[in-house]
N, C-alpha and C. Protein backbone atom coordinates (compact mmCIF):
# COMPACT_ATOMS: atom_id res chain seq x y z
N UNK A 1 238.73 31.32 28.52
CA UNK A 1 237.90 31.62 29.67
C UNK A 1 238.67 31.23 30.93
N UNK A 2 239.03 31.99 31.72
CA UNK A 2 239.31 32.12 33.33
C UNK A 2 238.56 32.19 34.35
N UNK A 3 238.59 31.29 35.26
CA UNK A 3 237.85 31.33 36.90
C UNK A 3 238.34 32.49 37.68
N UNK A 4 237.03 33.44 38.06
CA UNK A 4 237.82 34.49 38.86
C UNK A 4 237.21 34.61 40.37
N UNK A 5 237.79 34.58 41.08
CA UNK A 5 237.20 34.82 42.81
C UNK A 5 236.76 35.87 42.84
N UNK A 6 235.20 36.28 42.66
CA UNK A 6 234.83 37.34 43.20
C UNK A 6 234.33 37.82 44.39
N UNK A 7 233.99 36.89 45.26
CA UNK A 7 234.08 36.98 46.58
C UNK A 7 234.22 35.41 47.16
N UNK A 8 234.64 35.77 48.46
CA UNK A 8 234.55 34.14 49.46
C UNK A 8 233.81 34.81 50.71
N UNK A 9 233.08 33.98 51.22
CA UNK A 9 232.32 34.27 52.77
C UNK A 9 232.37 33.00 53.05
N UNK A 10 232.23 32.80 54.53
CA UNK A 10 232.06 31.50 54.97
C UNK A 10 230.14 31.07 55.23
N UNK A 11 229.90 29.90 55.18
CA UNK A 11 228.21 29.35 55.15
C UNK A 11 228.40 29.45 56.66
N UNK A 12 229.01 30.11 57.82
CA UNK A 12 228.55 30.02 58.81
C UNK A 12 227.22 30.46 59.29
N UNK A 13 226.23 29.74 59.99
CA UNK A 13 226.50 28.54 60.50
C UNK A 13 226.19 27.48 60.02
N UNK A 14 225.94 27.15 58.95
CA UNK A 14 226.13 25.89 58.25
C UNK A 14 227.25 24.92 58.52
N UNK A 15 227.15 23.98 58.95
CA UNK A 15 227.50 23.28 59.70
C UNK A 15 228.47 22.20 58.58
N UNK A 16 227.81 21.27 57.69
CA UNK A 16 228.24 19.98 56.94
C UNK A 16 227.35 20.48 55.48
N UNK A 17 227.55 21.66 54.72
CA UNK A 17 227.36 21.46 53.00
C UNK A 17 227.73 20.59 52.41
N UNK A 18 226.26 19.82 51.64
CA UNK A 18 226.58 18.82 50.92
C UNK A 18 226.02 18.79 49.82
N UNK A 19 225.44 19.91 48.99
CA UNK A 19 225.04 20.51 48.37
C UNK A 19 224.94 21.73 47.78
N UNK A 20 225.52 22.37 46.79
CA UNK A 20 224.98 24.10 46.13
C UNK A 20 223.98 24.14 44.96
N UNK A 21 223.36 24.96 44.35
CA UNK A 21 222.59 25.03 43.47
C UNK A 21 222.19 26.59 43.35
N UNK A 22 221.80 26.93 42.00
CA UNK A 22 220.62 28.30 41.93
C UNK A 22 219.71 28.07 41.69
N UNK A 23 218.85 28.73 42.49
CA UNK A 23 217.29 28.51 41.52
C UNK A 23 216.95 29.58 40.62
N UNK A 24 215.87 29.31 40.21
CA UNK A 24 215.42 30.20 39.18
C UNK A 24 215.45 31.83 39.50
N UNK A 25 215.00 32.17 40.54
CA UNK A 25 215.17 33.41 41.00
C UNK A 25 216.85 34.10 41.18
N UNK A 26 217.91 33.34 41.21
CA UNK A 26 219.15 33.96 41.23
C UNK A 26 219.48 33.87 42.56
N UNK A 27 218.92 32.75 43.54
CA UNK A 27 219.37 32.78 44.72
C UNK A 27 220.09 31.37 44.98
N UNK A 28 221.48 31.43 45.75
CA UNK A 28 222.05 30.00 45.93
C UNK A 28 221.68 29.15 47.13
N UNK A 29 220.97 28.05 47.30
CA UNK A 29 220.90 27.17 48.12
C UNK A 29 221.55 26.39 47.99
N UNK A 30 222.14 26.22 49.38
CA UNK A 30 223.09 24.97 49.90
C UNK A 30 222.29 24.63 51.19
N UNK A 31 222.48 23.26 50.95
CA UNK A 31 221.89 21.83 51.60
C UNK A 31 223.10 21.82 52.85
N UNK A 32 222.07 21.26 53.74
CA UNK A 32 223.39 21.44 55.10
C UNK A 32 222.93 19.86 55.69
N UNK A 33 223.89 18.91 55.35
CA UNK A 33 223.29 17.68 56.34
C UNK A 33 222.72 17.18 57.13
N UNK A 34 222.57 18.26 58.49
CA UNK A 34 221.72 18.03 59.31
C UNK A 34 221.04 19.08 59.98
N UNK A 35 221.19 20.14 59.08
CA UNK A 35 220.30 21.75 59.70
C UNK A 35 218.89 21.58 58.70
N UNK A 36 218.80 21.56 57.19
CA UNK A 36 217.79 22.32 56.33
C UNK A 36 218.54 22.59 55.14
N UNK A 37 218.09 23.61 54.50
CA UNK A 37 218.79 24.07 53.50
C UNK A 37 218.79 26.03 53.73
N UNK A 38 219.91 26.33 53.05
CA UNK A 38 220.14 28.02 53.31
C UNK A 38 219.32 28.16 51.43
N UNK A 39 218.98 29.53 51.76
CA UNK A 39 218.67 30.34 50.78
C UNK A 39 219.36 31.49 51.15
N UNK A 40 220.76 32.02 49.72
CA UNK A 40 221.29 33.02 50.16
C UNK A 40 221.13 33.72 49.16
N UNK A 41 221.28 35.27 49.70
CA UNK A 41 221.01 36.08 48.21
C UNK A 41 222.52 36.13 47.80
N UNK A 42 223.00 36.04 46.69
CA UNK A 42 223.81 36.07 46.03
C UNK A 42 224.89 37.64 46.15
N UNK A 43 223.78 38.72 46.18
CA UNK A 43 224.42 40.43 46.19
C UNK A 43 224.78 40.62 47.64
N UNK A 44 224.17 40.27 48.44
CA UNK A 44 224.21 40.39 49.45
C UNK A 44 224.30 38.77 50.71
N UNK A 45 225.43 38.21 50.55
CA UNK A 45 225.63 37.11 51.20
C UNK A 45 225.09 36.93 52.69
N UNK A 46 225.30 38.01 53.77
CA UNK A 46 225.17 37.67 54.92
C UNK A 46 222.98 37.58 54.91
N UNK A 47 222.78 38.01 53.65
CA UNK A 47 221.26 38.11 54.16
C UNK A 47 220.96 36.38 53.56
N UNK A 48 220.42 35.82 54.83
CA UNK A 48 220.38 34.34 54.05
C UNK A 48 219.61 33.43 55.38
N UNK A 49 218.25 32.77 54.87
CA UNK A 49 217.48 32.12 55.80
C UNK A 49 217.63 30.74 55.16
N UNK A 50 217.43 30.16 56.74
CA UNK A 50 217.37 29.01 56.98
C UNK A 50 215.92 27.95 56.90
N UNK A 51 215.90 27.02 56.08
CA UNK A 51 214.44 26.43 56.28
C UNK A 51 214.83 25.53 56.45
N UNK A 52 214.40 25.15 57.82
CA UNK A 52 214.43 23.78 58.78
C UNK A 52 214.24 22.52 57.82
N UNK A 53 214.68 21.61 57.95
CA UNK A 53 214.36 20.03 57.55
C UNK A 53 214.52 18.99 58.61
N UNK A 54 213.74 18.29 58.89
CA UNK A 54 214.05 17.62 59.80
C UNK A 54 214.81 16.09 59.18
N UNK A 55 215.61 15.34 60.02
CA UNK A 55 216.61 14.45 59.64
C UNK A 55 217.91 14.50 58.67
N UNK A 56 218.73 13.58 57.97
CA UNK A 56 220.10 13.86 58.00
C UNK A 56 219.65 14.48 55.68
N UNK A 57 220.05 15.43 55.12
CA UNK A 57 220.14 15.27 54.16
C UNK A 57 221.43 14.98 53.23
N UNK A 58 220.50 14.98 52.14
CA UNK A 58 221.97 14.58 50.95
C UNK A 58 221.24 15.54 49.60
N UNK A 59 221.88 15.98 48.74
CA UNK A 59 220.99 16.24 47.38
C UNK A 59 222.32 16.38 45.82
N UNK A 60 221.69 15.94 44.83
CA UNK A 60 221.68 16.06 43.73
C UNK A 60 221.32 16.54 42.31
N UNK A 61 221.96 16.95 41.81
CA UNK A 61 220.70 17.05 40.11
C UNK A 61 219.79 18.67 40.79
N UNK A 62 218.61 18.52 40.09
CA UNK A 62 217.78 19.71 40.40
C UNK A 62 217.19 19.67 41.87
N UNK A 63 217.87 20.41 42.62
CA UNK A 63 217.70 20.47 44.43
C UNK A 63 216.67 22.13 44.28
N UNK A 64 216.64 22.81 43.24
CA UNK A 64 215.69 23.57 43.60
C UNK A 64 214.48 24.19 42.77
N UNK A 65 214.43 23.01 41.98
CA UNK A 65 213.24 22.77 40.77
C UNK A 65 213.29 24.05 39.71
N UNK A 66 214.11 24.68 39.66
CA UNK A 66 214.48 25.21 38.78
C UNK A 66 214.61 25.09 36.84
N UNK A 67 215.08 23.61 36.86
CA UNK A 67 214.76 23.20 35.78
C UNK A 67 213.74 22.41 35.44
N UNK A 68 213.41 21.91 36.52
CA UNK A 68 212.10 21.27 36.33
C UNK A 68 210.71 21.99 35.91
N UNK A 69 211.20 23.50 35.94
CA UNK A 69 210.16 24.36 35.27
C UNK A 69 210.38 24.88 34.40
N UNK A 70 211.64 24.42 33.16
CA UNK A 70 212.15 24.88 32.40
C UNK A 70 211.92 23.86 31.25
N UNK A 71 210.62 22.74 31.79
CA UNK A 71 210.93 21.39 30.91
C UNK A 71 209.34 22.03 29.99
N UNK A 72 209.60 21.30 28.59
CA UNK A 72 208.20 21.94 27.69
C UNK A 72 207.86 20.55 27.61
N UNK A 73 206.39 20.51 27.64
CA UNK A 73 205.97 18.68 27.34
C UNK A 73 205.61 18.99 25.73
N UNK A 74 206.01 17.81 25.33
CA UNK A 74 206.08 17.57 23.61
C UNK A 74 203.87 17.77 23.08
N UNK A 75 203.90 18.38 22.19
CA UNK A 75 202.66 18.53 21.79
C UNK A 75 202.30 17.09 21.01
């Protein structure tokens, strides 16, 4: 198995990414330190909104609950 570049764009204006992830829907959010977080569509990169957060972030692990809806509770 080989890593292949299928595209590069820049997160402008994303400022400080400190975070990537997919969620369940097939869209990538990246965490921006002190903007919010982007939701980008993946097919189409430049289409991609911003949801405000207020103060400095950081994120880890499941940043877009994605698997957290993938969990079965034991019967």
């Amino acid at each position: 198995m080989t890593n292949t570049l299928i595209q590069f764009h820049t997160l402008n204006p994303c400022s400080t990414p400190v975070g990537v992830s997919v969620d369940d829907e097939g869209y990538v959010g990246v965490v921006d330190e002190y903007q919010g977080a982007w939701k980008i569509d993946p097919l189409n990169p430049n289409n991609k909104q911003l949801l405000p957060i207020a103060n400095d972030h950081y994120t880890y692990s499941d940043m877009t609950g994605g698997q957290l809806k993938s969990v079965v509770l034991p019967m």
